[in-house]
C-alpha atoms as a PDB file:
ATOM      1  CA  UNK A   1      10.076  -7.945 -20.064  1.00  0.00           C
ATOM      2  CA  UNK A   2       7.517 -11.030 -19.417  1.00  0.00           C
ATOM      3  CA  UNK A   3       5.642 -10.766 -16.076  1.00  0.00           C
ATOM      4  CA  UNK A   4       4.960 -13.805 -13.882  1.00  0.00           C
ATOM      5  CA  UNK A   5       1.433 -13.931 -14.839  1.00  0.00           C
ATOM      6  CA  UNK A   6       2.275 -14.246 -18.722  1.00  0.00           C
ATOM      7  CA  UNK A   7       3.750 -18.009 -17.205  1.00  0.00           C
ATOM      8  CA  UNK A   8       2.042 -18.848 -14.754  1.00  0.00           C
ATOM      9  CA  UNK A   9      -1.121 -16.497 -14.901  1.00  0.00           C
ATOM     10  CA  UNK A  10      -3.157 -14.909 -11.784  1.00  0.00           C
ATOM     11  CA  UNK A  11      -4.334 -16.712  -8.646  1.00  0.00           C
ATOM     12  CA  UNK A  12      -8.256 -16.865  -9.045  1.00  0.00           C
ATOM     13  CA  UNK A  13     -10.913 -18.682  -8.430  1.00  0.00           C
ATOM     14  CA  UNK A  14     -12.827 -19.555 -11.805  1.00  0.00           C
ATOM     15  CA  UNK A  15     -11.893 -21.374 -15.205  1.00  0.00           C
ATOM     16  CA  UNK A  16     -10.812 -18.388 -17.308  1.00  0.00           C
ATOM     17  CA  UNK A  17      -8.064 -15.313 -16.373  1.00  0.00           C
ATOM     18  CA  UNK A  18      -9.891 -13.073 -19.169  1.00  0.00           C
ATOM     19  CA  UNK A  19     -13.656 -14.202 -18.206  1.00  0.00           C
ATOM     20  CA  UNK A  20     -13.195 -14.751 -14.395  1.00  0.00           C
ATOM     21  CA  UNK A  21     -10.340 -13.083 -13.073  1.00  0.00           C
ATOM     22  CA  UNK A  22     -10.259 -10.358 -15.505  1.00  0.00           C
ATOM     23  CA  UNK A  23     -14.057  -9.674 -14.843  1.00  0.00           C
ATOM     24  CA  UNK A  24     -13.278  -9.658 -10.765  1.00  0.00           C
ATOM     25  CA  UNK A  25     -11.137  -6.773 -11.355  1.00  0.00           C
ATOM     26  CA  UNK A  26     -13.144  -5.068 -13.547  1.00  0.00           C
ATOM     27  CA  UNK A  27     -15.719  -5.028 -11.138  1.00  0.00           C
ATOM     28  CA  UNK A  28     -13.569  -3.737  -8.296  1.00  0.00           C
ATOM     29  CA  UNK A  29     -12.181  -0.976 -10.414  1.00  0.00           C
ATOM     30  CA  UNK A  30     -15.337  -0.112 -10.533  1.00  0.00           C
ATOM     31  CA  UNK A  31     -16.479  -0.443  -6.791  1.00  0.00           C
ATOM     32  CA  UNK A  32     -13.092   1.973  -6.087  1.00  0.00           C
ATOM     33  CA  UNK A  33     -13.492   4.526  -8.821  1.00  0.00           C
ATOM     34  CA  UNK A  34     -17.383   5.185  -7.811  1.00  0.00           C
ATOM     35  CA  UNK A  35     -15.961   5.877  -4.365  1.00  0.00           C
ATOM     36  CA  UNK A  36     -18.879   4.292  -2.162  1.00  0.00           C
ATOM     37  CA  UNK A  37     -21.005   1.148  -1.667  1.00  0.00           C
ATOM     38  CA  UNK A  38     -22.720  -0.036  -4.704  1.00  0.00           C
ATOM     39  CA  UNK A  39     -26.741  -0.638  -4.431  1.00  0.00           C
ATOM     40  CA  UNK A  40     -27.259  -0.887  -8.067  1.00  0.00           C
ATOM     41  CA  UNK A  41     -25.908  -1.922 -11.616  1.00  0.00           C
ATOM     42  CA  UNK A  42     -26.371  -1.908 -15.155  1.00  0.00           C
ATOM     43  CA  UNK A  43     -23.871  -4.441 -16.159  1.00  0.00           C
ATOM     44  CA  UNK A  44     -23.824  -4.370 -20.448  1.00  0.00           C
ATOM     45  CA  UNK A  45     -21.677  -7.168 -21.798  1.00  0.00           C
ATOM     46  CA  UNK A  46     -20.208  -6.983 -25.388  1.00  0.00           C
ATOM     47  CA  UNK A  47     -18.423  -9.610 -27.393  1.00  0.00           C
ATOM     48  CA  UNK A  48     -17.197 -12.721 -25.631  1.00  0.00           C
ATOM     49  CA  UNK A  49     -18.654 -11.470 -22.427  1.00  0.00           C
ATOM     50  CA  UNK A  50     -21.669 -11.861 -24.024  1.00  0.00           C
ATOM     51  CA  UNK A  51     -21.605 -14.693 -25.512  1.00  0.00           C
ATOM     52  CA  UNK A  52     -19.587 -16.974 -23.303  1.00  0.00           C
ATOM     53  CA  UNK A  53     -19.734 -15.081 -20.522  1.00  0.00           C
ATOM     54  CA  UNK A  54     -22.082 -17.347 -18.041  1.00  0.00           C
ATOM     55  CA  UNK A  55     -20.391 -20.556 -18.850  1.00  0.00           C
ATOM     56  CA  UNK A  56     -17.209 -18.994 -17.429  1.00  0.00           C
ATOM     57  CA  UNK A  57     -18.643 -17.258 -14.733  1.00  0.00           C
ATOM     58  CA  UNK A  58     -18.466 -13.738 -15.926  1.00  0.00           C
ATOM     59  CA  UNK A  59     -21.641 -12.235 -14.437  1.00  0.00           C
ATOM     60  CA  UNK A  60     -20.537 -13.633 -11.126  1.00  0.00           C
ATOM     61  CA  UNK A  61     -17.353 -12.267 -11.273  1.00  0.00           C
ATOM     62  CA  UNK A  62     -18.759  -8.711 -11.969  1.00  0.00           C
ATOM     63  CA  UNK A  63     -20.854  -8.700  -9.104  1.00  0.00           C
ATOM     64  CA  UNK A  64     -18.492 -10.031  -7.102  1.00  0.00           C
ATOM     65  CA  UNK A  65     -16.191  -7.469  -7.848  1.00  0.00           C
ATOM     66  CA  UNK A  66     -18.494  -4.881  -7.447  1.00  0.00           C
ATOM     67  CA  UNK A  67     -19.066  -6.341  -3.857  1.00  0.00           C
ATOM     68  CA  UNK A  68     -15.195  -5.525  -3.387  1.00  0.00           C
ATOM     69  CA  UNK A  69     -13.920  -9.273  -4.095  1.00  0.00           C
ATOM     70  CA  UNK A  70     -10.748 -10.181  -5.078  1.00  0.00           C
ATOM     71  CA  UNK A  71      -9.902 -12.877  -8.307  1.00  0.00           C
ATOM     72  CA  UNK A  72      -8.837 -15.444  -5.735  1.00  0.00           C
ATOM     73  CA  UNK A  73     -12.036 -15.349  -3.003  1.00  0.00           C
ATOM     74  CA  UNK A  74     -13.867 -18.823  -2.853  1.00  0.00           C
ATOM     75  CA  UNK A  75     -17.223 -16.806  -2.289  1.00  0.00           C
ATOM     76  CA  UNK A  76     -17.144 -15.719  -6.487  1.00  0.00           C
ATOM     77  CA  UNK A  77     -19.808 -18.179  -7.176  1.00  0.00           C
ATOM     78  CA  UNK A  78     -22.091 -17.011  -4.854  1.00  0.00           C
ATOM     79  CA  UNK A  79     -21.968 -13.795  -5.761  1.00  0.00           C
ATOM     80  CA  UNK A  80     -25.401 -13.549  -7.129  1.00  0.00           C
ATOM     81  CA  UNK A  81     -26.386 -14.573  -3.286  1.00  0.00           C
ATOM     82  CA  UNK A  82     -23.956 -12.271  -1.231  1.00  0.00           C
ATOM     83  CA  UNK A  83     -25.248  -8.703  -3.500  1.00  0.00           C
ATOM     84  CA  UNK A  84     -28.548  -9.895  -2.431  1.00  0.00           C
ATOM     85  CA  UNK A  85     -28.015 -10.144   1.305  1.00  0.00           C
ATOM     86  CA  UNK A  86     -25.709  -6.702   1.214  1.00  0.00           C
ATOM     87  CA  UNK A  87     -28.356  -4.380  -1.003  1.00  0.00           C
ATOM     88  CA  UNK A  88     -27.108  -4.550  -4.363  1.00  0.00           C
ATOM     89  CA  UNK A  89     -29.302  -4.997  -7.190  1.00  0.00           C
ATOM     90  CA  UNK A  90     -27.748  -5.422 -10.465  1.00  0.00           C
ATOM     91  CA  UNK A  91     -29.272  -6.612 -13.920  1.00  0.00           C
ATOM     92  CA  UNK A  92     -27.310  -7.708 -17.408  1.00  0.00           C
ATOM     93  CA  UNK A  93     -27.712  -7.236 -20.933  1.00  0.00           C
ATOM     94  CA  UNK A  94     -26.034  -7.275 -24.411  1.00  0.00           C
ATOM     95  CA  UNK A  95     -24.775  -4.717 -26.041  1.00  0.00           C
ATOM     96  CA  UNK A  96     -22.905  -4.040 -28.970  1.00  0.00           C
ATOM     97  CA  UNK A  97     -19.832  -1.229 -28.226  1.00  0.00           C
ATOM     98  CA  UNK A  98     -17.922   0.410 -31.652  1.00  0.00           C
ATOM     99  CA  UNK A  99     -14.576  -0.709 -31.786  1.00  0.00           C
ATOM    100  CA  UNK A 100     -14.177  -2.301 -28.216  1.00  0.00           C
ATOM    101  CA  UNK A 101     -12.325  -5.643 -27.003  1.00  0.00           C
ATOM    102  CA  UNK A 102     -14.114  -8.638 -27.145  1.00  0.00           C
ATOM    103  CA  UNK A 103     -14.068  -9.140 -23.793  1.00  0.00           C
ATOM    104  CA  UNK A 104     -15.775  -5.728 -22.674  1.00  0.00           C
ATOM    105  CA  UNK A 105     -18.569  -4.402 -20.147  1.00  0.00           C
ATOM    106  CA  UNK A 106     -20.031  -1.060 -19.978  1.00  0.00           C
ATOM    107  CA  UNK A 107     -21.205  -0.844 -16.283  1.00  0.00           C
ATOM    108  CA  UNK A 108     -23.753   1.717 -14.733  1.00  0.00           C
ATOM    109  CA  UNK A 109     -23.569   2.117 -11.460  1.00  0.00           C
ATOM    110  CA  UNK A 110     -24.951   3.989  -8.036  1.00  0.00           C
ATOM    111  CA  UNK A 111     -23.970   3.887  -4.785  1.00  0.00           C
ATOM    112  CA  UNK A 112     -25.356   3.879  -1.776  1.00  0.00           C
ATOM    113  CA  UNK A 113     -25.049   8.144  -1.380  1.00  0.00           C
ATOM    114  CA  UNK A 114     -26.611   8.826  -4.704  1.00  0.00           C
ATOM    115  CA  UNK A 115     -23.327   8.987  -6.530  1.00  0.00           C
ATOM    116  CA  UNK A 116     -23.258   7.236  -9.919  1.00  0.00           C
ATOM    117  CA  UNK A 117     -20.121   5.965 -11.975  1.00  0.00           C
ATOM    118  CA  UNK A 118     -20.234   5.196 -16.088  1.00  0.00           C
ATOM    119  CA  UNK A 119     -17.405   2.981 -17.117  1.00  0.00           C
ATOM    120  CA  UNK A 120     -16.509   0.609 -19.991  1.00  0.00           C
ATOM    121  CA  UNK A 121     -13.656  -1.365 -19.441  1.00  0.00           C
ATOM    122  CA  UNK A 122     -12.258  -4.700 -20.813  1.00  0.00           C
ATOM    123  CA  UNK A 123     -10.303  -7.897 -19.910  1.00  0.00           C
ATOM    124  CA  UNK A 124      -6.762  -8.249 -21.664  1.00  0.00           C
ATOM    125  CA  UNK A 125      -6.082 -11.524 -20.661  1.00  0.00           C
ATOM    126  CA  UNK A 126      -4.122 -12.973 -17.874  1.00  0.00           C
ATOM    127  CA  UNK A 127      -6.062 -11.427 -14.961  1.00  0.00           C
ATOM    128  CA  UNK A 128      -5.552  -7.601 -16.906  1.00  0.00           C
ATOM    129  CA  UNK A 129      -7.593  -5.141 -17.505  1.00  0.00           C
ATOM    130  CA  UNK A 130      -8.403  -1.495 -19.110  1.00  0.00           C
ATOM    131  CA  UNK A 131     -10.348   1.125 -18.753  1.00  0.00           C
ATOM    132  CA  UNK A 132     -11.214   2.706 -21.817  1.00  0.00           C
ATOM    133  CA  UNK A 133     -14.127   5.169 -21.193  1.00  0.00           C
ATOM    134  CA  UNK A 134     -15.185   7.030 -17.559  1.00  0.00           C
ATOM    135  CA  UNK A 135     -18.120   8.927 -17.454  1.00  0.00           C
ATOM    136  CA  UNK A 136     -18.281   9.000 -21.049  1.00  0.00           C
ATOM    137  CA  UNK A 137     -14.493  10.811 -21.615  1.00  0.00           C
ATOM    138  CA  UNK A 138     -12.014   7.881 -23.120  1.00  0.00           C
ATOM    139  CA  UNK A 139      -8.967   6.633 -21.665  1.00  0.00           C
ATOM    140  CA  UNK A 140      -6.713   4.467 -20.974  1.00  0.00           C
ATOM    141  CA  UNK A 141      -6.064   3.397 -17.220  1.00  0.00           C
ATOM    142  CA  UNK A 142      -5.063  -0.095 -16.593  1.00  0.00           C
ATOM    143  CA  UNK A 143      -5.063  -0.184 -12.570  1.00  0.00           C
ATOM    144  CA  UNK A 144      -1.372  -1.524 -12.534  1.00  0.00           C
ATOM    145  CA  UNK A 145       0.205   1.473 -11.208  1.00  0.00           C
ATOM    146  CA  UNK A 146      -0.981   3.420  -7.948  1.00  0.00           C
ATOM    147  CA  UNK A 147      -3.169   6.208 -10.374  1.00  0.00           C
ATOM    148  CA  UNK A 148      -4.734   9.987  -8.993  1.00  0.00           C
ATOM    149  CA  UNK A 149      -7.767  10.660 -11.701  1.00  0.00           C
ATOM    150  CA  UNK A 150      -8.336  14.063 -11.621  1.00  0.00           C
ATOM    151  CA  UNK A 151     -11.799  16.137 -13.520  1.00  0.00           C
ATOM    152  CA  UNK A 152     -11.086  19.925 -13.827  1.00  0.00           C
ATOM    153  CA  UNK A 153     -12.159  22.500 -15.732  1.00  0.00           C
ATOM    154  CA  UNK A 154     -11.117  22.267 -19.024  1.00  0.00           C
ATOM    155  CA  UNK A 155      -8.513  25.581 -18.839  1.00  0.00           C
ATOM    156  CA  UNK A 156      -5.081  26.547 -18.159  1.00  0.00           C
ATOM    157  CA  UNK A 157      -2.802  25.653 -15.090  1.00  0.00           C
ATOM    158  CA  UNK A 158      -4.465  22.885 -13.476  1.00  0.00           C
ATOM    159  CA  UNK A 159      -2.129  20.055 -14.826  1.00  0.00           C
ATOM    160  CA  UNK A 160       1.007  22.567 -13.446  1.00  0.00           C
ATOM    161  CA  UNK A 161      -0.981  22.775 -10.106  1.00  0.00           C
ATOM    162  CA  UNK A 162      -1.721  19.046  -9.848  1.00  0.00           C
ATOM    163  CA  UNK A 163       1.893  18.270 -10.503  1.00  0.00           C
ATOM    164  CA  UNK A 164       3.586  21.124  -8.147  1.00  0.00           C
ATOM    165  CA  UNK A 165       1.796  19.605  -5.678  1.00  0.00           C
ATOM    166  CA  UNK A 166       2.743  16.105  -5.937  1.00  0.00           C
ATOM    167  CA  UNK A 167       6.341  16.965  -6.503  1.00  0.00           C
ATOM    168  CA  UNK A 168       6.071  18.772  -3.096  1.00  0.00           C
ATOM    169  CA  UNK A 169       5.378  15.277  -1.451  1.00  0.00           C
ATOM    170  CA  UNK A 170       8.439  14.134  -3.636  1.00  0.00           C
ATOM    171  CA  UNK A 171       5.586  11.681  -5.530  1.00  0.00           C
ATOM    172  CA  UNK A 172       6.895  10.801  -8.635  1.00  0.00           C
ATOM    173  CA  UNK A 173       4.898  10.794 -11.816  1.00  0.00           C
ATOM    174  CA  UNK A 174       5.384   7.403 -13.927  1.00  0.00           C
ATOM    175  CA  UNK A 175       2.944   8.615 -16.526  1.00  0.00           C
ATOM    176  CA  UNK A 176       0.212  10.859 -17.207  1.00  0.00           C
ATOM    177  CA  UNK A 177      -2.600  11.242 -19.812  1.00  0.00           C
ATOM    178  CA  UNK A 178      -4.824  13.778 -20.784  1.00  0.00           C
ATOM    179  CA  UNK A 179      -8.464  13.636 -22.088  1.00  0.00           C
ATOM    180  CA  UNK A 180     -11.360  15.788 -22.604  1.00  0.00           C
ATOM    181  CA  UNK A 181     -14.815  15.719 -23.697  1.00  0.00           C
ATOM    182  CA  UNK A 182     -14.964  18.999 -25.757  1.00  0.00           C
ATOM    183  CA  UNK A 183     -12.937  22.281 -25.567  1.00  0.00           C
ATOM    184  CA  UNK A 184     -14.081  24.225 -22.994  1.00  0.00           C
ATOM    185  CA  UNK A 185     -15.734  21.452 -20.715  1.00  0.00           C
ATOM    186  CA  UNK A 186     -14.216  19.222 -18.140  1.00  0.00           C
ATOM    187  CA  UNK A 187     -11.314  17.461 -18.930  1.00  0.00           C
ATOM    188  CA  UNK A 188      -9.253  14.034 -17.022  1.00  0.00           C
ATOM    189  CA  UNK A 189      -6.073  13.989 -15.816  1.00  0.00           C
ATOM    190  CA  UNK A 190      -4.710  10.515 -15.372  1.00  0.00           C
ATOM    191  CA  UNK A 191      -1.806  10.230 -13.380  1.00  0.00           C
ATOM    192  CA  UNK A 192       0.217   7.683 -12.639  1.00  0.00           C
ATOM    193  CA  UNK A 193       2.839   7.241  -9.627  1.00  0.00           C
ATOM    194  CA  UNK A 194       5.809   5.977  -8.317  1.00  0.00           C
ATOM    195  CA  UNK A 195       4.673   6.053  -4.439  1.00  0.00           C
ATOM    196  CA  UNK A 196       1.536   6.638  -2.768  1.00  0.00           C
ATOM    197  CA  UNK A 197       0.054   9.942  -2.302  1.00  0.00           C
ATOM    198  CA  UNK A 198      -0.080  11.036   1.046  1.00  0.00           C
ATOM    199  CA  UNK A 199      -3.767  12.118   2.213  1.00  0.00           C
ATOM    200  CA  UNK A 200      -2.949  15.841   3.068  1.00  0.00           C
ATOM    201  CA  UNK A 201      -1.453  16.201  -0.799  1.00  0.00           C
ATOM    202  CA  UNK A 202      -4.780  14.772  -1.851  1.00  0.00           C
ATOM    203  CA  UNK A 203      -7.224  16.842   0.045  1.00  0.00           C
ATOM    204  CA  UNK A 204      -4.546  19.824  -0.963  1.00  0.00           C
ATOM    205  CA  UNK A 205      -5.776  19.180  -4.909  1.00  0.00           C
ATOM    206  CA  UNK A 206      -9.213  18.682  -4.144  1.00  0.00           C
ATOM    207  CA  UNK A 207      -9.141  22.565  -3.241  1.00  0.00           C
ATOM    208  CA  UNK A 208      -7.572  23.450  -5.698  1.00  0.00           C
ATOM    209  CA  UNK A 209      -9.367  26.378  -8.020  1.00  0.00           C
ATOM    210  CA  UNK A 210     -10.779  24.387 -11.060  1.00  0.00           C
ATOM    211  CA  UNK A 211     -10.985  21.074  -9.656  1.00  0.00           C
ATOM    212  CA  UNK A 212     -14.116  18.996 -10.212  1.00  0.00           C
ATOM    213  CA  UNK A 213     -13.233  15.688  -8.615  1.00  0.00           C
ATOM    214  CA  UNK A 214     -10.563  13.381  -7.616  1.00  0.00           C
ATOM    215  CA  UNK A 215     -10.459   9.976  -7.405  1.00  0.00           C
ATOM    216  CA  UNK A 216      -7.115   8.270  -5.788  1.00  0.00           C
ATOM    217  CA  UNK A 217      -6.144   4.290  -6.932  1.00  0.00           C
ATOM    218  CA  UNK A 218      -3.686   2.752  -5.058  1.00  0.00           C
ATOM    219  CA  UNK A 219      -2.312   0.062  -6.735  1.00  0.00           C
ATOM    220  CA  UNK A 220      -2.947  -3.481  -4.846  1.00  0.00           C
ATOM    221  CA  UNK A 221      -0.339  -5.414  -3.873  1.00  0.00           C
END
């Protein structure tokens, strides 16, 4: 099936989907997954990013997104400006990442309660993107669906629990993953959904025996 945005492509402000857009998002996948207010990045550009990536406004974009912008704000190019008035200090470099997209950033970053997020993600083109690593543990996550990411210990029953409970809401699952670091160790559930999970269901798999962490994505309109 061919999407709007394969015609007509996203609403942004900035010359490229993949190098503007693209970037915005990445950035504010980033701002929601860490959970909190950034106050400081590592922002490692591969690829195109790299080496185009200032002529089309990709290290604006990324901060901007990090500052919780979206692709069409007029306030992208003053990005640089904005993170310095709201606490966020960020700094960029090259980097060369096995096997990723072109158009790929590995981003370190902390936020304002200590917390710190590791993600590498890329842009797909057409405003897109995908999240291929978290905290070191690959994936694949592409924000387009409302998404519960959920760490646990890496043993049995925890991907029955997680799903008893959301079929108790009457959430439907659209897709899940599974990934792990190493047998034994913490492992990622990433779950995809129909409708919304209700806050009560989400607090109910936080307690859950087992469970690490949960972060909760809901897909933007």
């Amino acid at each position: 099936m061919i999407d709007i945005f394969d015609i007509m492509g996203p609403i942004m402000v900035g010359p490229s989907s993949s190098h503007t857009a693209g970037a915005v998002r990445i950035g504010r996948m980033a701002r929601t997954l860490l959970g909190d207010r950034p106050v400081k990045a590592s922002l490692h550009l591969h690829g195109s990013f790299a080496e185009t990536g200032v002529g089309h406004g990709t290290d604006k974009a990324l901060v901007a997104g990090l500052l919780g912008m979206a692709p069409d704000d007029l306030d992208i190019p003053n990005s640089f400006a904005l993170a310095a008035a709201r606490g966020l200090n960020f700094t960029f470099d090259e980097i060369d990442l096995r096997d990723a997209h072109p158009n790929s950033v590995l981003m370190e970053v902390t936020g304002a309660h200590g917390g710190v997020l590791r993600m590498q993600a890329c842009s797909t083109g057409g405003g897109r993107i995908l999240v291929n690593k978290l905290d070191g543990v690959e994936m694949s996550f592409t924000g387009d669906s409302t998404t519960l990411i959920v760490r646990n210990r890496d043993d049995r029953g925890h991907v029955a629990d997680v799903t008893y409970a959301l079929s108790q809401a009457k959430v439907n699952v659209a897709g899940m993953t599974l990934h792990r670091d190493a047998r034994g160790g913490s492992a990622l559930m990433v779950i995809e959904t129909d409708q919304p999970v209700p806050e009560p269901i989400l607090e109910l798999v936080r307690s859950l025996p087992g469970i690490l962490q949960v972060t909760y994505y809901e897909k933007e309109d």
